[in-house]
Protein backbone atom coordinates (compact mmCIF):
# COMPACT_ATOMS: atom_id res chain seq x y z
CA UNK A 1 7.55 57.53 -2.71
CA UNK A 2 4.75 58.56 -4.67
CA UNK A 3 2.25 61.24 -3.35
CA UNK A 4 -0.55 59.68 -1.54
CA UNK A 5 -3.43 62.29 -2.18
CA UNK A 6 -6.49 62.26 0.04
CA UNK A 7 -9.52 64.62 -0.36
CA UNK A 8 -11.93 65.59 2.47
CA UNK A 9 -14.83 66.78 1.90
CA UNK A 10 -18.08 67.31 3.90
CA UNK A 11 -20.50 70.40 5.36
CA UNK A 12 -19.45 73.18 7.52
CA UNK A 13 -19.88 72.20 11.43
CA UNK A 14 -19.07 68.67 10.73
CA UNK A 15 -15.42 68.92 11.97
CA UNK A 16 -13.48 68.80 8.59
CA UNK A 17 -10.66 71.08 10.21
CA UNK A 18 -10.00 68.86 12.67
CA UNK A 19 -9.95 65.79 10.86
CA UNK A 20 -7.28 67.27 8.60
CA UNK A 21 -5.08 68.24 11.19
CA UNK A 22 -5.22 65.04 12.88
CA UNK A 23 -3.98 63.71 9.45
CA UNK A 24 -1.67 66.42 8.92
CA UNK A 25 0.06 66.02 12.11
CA UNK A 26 -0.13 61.81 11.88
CA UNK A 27 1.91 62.20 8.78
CA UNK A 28 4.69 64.73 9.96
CA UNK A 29 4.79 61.81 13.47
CA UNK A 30 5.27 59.54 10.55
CA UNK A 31 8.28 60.96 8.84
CA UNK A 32 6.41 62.75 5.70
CA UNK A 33 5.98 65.96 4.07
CA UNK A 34 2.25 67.26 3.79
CA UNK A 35 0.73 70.19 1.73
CA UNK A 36 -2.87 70.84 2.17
CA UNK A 37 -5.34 73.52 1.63
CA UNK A 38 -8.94 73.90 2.82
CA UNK A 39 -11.77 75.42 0.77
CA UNK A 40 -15.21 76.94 2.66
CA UNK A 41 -17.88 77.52 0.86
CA UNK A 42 -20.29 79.19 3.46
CA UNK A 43 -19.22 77.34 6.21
CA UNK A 44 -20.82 78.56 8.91
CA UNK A 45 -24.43 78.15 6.86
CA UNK A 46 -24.35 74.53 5.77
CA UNK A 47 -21.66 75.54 2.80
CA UNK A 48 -19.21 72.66 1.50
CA UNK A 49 -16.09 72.56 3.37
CA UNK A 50 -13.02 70.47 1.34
CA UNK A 51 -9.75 69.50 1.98
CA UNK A 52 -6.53 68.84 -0.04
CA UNK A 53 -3.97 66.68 1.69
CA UNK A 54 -0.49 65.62 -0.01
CA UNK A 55 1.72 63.57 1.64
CA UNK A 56 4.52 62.20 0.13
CA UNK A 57 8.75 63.11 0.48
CA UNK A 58 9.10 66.79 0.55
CA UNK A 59 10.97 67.04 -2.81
CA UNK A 60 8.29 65.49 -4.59
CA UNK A 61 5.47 67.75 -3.56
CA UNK A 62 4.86 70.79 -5.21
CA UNK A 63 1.55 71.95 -5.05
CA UNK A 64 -1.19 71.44 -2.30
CA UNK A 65 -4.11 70.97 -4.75
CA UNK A 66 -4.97 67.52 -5.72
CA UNK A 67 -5.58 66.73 -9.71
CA UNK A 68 -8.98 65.78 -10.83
CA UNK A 69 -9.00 62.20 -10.64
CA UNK A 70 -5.87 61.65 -8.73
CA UNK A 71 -6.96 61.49 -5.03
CA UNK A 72 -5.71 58.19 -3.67
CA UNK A 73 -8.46 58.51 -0.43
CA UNK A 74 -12.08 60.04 -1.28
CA UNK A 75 -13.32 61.42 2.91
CA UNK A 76 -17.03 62.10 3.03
CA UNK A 77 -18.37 63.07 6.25
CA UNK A 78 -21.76 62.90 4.13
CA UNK A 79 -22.99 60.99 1.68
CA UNK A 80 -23.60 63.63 -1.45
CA UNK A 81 -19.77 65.66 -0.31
CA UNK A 82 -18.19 61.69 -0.34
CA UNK A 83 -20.01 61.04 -3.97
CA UNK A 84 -18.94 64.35 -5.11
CA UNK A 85 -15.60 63.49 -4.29
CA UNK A 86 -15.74 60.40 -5.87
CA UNK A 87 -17.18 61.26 -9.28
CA UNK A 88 -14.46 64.69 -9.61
CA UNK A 89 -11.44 63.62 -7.64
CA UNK A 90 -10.84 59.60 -7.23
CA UNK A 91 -8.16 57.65 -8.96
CA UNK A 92 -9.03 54.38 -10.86
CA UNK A 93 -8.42 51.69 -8.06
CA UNK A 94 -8.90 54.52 -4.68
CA UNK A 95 -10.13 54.00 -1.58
CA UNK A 96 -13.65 56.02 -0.16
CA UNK A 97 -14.45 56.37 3.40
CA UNK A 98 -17.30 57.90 4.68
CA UNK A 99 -19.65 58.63 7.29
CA UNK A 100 -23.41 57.89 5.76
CA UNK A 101 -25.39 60.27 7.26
CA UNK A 102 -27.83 63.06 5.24
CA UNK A 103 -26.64 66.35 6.53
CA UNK A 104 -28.00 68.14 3.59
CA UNK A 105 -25.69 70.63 1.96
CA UNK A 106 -27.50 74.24 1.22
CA UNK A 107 -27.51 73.13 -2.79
CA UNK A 108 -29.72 70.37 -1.87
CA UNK A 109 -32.05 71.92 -0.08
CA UNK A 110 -32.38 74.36 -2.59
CA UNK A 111 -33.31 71.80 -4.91
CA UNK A 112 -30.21 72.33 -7.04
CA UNK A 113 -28.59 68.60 -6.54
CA UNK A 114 -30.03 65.49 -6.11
CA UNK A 115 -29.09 63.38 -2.88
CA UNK A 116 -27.55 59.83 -4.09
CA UNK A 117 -28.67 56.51 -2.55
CA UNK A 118 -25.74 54.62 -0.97
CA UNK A 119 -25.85 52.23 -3.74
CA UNK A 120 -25.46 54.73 -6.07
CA UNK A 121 -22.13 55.93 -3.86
CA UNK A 122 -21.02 52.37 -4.60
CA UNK A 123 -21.42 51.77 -7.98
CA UNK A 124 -19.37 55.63 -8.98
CA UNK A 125 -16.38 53.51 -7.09
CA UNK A 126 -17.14 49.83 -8.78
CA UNK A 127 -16.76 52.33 -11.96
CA UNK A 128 -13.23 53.03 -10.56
CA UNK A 129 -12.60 50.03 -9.11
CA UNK A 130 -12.08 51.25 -6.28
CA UNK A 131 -13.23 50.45 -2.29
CA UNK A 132 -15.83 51.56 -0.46
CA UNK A 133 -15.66 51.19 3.46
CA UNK A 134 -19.06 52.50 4.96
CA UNK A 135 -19.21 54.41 8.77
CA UNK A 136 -22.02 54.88 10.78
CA UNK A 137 -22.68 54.29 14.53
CA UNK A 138 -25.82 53.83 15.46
CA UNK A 139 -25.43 55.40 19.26
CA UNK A 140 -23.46 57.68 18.56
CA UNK A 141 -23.21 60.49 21.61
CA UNK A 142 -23.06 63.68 19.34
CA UNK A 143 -23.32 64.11 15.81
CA UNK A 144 -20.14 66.34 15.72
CA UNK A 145 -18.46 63.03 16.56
CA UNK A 146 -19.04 61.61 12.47
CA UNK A 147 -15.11 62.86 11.76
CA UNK A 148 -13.86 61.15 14.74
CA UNK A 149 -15.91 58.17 13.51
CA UNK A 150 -14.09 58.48 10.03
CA UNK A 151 -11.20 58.90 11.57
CA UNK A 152 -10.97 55.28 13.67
CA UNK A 153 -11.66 53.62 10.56
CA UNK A 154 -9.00 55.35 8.81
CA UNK A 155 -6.50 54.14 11.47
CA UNK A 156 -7.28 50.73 10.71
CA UNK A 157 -5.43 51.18 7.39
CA UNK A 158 -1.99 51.22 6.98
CA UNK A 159 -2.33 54.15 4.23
CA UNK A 160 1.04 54.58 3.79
CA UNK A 161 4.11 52.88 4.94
CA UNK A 162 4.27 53.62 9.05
CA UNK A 163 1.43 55.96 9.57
CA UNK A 164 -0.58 53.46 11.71
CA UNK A 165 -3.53 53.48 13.90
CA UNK A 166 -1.20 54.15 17.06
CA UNK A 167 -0.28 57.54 15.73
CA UNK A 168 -3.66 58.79 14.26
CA UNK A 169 -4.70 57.69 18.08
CA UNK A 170 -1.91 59.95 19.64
CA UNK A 171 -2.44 62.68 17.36
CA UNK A 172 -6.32 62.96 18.41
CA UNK A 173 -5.75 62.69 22.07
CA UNK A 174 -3.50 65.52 21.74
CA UNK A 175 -5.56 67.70 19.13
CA UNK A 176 -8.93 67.37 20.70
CA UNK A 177 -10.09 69.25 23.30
CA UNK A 178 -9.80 68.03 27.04
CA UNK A 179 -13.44 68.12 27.38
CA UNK A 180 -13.73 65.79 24.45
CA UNK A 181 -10.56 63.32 25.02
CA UNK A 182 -12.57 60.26 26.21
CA UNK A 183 -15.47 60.46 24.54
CA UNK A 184 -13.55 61.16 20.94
CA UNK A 185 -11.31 57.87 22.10
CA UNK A 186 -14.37 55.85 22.65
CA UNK A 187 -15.89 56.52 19.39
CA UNK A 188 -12.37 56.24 17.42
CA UNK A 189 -11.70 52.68 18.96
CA UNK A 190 -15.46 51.84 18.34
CA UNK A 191 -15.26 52.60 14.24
CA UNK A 192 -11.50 51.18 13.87
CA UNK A 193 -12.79 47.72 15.28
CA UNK A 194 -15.95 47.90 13.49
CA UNK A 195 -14.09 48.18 9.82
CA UNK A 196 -15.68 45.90 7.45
């Protein structure tokens, strides 16, 4: 099989780590090698936090970054980080899911980028043409609850061949804290029956 890159992308507090490793460990249920690597710029102050993720057979992975224009899945837990992802990383005919809230990167508020209307998030993947599947809950309990959001509606695709909703769904239960078990199941059932 052909590597199936996805790139993650968001701001620092919004749960990137964990979404990853809910991914990571999905795919290795699944049967397939994964190489990632994580980037933090500043996390713990509103900095970008990014995430490579390879999957694919083991001896056709080599490295864990993904190519400029070569990710298969653009993962935005914000608008700008999701159209930033889009615009440097996509593939003609990709996929971008993300969670359309304005947590404002530290660049922003500086005055140093411009945030981008959701339309404007759509047409950079009509330019690809590409998919756009849109997240937001409007009760949502806690707003560190956007990746588990992303993450329902990711179940509901089949992104590769037998990594299915069932095992993104096992892998969470058994990643996320006790504390947060039912209320992270709630709000990944809630966004995988919700996709558009």
């Amino acid at each position: 099989m052909k590597s199936y890159n996805i790139f993650i992308s968001g701001v620092g507090g919004q749960g990137i780590g964990l979404l990853a490793e809910v991914l990571i460990q999905s795919c290795l249920a699944a049967g397939y090698a994964v190489l990632g690597v994580d980037t933090h710029g500043l996390a713990q102050r509103g900095g970008i936090v990014v995430s490579h993720l390879r999957i694919g057979n083991k001896d056709k992975l080599f490295t864990p970054r993904i190519t400029p224009g070569e990710a298969d899945l653009i993962v935005g837990l914000e608008r700008l980080e999701a159209y930033r992802g889009i615009v440097n990383y996509m593939r003609d005919g990709g996929t971008c899911i993300y969670y359309d809230a304005e947590q404002q990167p530290i660049h922003v508020r500086m005055g140093l980028s411009q945030y981008p209307s959701h339309e404007e998030l759509e047409k950079a993947v009509a330019e690809r043409h590409g998919k756009v599947e849109r997240v937001f809950i409007e009760d949502l309990p806690d707003v560190r609850m956007q990746n588990t959001a992303v993450l329902g509606r990711i179940a509901s695709f089949e992104l590769v061949e037998g990594l299915t909703g069932d095992i993104i769904r096992e892998q969470l239960l058994e990643i996320s804290p006790s504390s947060a078990k039912d209320a992270n199941l709630k709000v990944f059932e809630q966004a995988s029956a919700a996709r558009a």
